[in-house]
C-alpha atoms as a PDB file:
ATOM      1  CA  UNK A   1      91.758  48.399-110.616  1.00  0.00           C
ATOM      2  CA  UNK A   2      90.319  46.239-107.682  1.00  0.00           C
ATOM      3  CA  UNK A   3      89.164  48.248-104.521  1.00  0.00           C
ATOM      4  CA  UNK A   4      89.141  46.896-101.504  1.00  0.00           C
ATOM      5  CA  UNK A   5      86.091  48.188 -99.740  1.00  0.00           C
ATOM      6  CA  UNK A   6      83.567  47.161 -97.024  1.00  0.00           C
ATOM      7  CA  UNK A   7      80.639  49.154 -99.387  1.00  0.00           C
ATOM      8  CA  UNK A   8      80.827  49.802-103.192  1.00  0.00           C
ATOM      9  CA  UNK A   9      82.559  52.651-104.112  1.00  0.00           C
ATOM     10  CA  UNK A  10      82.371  52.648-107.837  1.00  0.00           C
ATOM     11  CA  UNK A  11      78.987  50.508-108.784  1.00  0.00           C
ATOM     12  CA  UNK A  12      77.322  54.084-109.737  1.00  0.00           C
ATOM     13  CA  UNK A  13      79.523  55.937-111.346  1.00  0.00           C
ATOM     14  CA  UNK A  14      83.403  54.526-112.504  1.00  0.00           C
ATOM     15  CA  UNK A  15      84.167  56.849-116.019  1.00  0.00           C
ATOM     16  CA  UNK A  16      87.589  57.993-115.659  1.00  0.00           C
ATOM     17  CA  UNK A  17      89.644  60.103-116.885  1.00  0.00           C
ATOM     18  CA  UNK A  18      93.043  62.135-116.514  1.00  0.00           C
ATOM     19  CA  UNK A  19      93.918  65.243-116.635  1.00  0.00           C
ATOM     20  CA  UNK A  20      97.555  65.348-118.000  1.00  0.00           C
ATOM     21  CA  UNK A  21      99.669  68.732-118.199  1.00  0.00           C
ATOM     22  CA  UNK A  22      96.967  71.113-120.111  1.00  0.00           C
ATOM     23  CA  UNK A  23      95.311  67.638-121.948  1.00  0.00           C
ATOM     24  CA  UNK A  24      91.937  65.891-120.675  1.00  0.00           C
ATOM     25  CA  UNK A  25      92.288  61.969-121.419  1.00  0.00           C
ATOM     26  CA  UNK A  26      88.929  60.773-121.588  1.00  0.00           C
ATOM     27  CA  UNK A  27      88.868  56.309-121.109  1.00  0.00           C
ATOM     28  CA  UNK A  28      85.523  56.389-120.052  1.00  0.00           C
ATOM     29  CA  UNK A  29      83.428  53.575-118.617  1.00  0.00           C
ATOM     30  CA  UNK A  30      84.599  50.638-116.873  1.00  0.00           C
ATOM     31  CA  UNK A  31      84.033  47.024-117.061  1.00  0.00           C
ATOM     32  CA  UNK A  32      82.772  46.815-113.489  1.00  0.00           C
ATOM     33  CA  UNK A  33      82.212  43.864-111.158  1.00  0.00           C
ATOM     34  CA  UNK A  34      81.727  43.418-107.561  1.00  0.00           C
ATOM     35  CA  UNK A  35      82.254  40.445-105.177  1.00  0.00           C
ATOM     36  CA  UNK A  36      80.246  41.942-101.664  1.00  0.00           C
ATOM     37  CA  UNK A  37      80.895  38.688-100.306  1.00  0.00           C
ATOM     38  CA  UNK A  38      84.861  39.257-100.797  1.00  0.00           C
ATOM     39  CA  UNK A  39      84.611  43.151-100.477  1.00  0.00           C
ATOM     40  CA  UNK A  40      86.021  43.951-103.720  1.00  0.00           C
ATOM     41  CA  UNK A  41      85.381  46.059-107.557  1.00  0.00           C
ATOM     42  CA  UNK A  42      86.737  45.468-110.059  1.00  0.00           C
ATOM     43  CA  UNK A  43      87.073  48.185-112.334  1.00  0.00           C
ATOM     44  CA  UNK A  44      88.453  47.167-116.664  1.00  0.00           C
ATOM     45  CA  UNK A  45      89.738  49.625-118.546  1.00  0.00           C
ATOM     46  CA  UNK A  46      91.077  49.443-121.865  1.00  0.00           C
ATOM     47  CA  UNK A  47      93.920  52.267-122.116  1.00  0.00           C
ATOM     48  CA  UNK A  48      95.124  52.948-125.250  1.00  0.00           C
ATOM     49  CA  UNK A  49      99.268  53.271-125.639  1.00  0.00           C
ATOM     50  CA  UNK A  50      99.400  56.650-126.742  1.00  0.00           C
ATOM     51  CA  UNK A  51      97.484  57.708-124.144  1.00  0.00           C
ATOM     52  CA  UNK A  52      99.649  56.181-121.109  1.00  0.00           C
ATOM     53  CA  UNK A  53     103.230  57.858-122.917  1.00  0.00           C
ATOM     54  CA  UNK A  54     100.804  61.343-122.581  1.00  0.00           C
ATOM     55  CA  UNK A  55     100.541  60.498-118.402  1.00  0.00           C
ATOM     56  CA  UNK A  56     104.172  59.600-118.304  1.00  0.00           C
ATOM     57  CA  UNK A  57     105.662  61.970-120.018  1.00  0.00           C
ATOM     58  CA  UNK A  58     103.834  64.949-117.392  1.00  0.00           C
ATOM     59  CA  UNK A  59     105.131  66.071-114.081  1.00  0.00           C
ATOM     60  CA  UNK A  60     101.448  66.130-112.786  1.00  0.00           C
ATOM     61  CA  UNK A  61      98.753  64.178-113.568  1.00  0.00           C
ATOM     62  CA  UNK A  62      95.325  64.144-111.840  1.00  0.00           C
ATOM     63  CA  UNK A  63      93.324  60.984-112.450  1.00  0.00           C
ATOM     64  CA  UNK A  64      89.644  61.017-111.476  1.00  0.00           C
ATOM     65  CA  UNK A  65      87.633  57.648-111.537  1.00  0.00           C
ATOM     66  CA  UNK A  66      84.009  58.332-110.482  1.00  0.00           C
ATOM     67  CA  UNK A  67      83.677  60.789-108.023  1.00  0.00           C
ATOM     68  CA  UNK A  68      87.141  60.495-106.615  1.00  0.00           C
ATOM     69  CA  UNK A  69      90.215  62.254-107.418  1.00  0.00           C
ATOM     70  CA  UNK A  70      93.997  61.009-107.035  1.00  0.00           C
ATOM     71  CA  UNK A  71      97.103  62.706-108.003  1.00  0.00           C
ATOM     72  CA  UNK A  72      99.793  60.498-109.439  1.00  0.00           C
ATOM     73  CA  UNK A  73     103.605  60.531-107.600  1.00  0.00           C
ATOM     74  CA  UNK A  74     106.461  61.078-110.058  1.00  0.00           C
ATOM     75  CA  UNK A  75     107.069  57.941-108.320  1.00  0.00           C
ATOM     76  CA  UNK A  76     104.475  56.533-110.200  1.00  0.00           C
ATOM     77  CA  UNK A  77     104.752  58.070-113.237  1.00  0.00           C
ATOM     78  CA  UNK A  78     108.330  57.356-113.653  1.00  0.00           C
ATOM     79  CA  UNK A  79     106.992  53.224-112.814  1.00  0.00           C
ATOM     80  CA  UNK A  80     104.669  54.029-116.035  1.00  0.00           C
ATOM     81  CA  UNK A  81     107.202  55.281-118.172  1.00  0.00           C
ATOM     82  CA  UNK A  82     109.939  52.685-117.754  1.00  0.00           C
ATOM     83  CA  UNK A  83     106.883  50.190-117.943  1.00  0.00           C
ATOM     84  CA  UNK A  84     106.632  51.974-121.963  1.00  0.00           C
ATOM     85  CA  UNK A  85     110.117  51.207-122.055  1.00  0.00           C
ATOM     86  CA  UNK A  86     110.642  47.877-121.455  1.00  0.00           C
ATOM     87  CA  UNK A  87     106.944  46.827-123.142  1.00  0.00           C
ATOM     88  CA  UNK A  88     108.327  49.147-126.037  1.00  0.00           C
ATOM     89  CA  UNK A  89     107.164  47.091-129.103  1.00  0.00           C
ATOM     90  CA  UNK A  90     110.146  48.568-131.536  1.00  0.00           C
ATOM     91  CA  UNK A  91     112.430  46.420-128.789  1.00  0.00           C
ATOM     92  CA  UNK A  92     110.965  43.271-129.669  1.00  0.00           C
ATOM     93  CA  UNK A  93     112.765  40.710-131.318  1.00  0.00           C
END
């Protein structure tokens, strides 16, 4: 993620997690960075595979990165899903 703010958001506190149909995806803490001068974070997550085909596959999912909480579109999580497809590593030649 990189945030675009005027004063750090996410220097404190930037676990996340999502909350996917009844499931709790735990990713934890970020590889953070900050650039004041540019007013940016940078937030690094490694996401495992299995975990993003749990988001797509729900009609709601509820992220929550620090103390903030964002609900995805099915906009978004259809974006995800045919992201899966098309990185799909059984399509590979």
């Amino acid at each position: 993620f990189w945030v675009m703010s005027k004063r750090p958001r996410f220097a404190d506190e930037h676990s996340l997690e999502f909350t996917a149909g009844e499931e709790t995806i735990r990713i934890g803490e970020a590889r953070y960075a900050a650039k004041p001068a540019r007013n940016m974070e940078y937030l690094n997550y490694e996401i495992a595979r299995k975990d993003l085909e749990q988001i797509a596959k729900q009609t709601r999912v509820t992220a929550r990165l620090g103390a903030y909480e964002f609900v995805f579109t099915r906009s978004q999580l259809l974006g995800l899903a045919n992201l899966l497809l098309v990185t799909d590593p059984a399509w590979q030649k």
